[in-house]
Protein backbone atom coordinates (compact mmCIF):
# COMPACT_ATOMS: atom_id res chain seq x y z
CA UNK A 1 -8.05 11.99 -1.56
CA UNK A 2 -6.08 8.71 -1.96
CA UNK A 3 -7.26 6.24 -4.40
CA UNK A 4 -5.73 2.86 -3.00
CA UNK A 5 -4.34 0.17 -6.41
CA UNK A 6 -2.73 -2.66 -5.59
CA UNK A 7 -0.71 -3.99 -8.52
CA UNK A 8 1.10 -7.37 -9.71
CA UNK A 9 1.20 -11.02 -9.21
CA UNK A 10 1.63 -13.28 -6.85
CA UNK A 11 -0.30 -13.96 -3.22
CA UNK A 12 -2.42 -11.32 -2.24
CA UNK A 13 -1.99 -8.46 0.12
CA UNK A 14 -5.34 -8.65 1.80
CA UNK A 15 -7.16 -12.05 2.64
CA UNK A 16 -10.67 -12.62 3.77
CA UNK A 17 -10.18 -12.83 7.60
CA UNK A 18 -6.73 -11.50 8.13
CA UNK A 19 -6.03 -9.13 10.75
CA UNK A 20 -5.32 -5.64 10.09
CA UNK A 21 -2.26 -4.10 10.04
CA UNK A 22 -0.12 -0.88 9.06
CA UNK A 23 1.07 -0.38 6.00
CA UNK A 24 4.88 1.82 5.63
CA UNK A 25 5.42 4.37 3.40
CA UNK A 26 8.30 3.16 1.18
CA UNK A 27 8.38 5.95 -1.83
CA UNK A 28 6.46 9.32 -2.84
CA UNK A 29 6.52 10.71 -6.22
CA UNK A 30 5.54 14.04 -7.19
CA UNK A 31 4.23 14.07 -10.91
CA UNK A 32 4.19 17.65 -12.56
CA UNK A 33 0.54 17.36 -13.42
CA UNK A 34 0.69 16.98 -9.07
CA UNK A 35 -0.33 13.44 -8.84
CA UNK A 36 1.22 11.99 -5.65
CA UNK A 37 2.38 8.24 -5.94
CA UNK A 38 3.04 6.89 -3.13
CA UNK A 39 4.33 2.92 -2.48
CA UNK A 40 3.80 1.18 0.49
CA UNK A 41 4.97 -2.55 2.41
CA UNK A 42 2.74 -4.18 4.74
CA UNK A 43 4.08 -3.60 8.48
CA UNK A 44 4.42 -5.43 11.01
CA UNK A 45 1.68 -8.03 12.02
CA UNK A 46 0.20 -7.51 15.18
CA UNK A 47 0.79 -8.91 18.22
């Protein structure tokens, strides 16, 4: 199960109305309790 949190400041990575796009895997960590964190970057938009 993945529990999506988006963290900072600064302009947001979802607005109201925006088309969807992918997200890219940038980094997985594995914690020794075996949490996985995983960071992503918005993809490319859509064409």
């Amino acid at each position: 199960m993945t529990y999506p949190v988006i963290a900072g400041k600064g302009a947001r990575l979802f607005d109201d109305g925006e088309v969807l796009r992918r997200l890219e895997l940038t980094a997985c960590k594995h914690t020794r309790s075996g949490i996985v964190i995983t960071t992503y970057r918005p993809g490319p938009v859509p064409a």
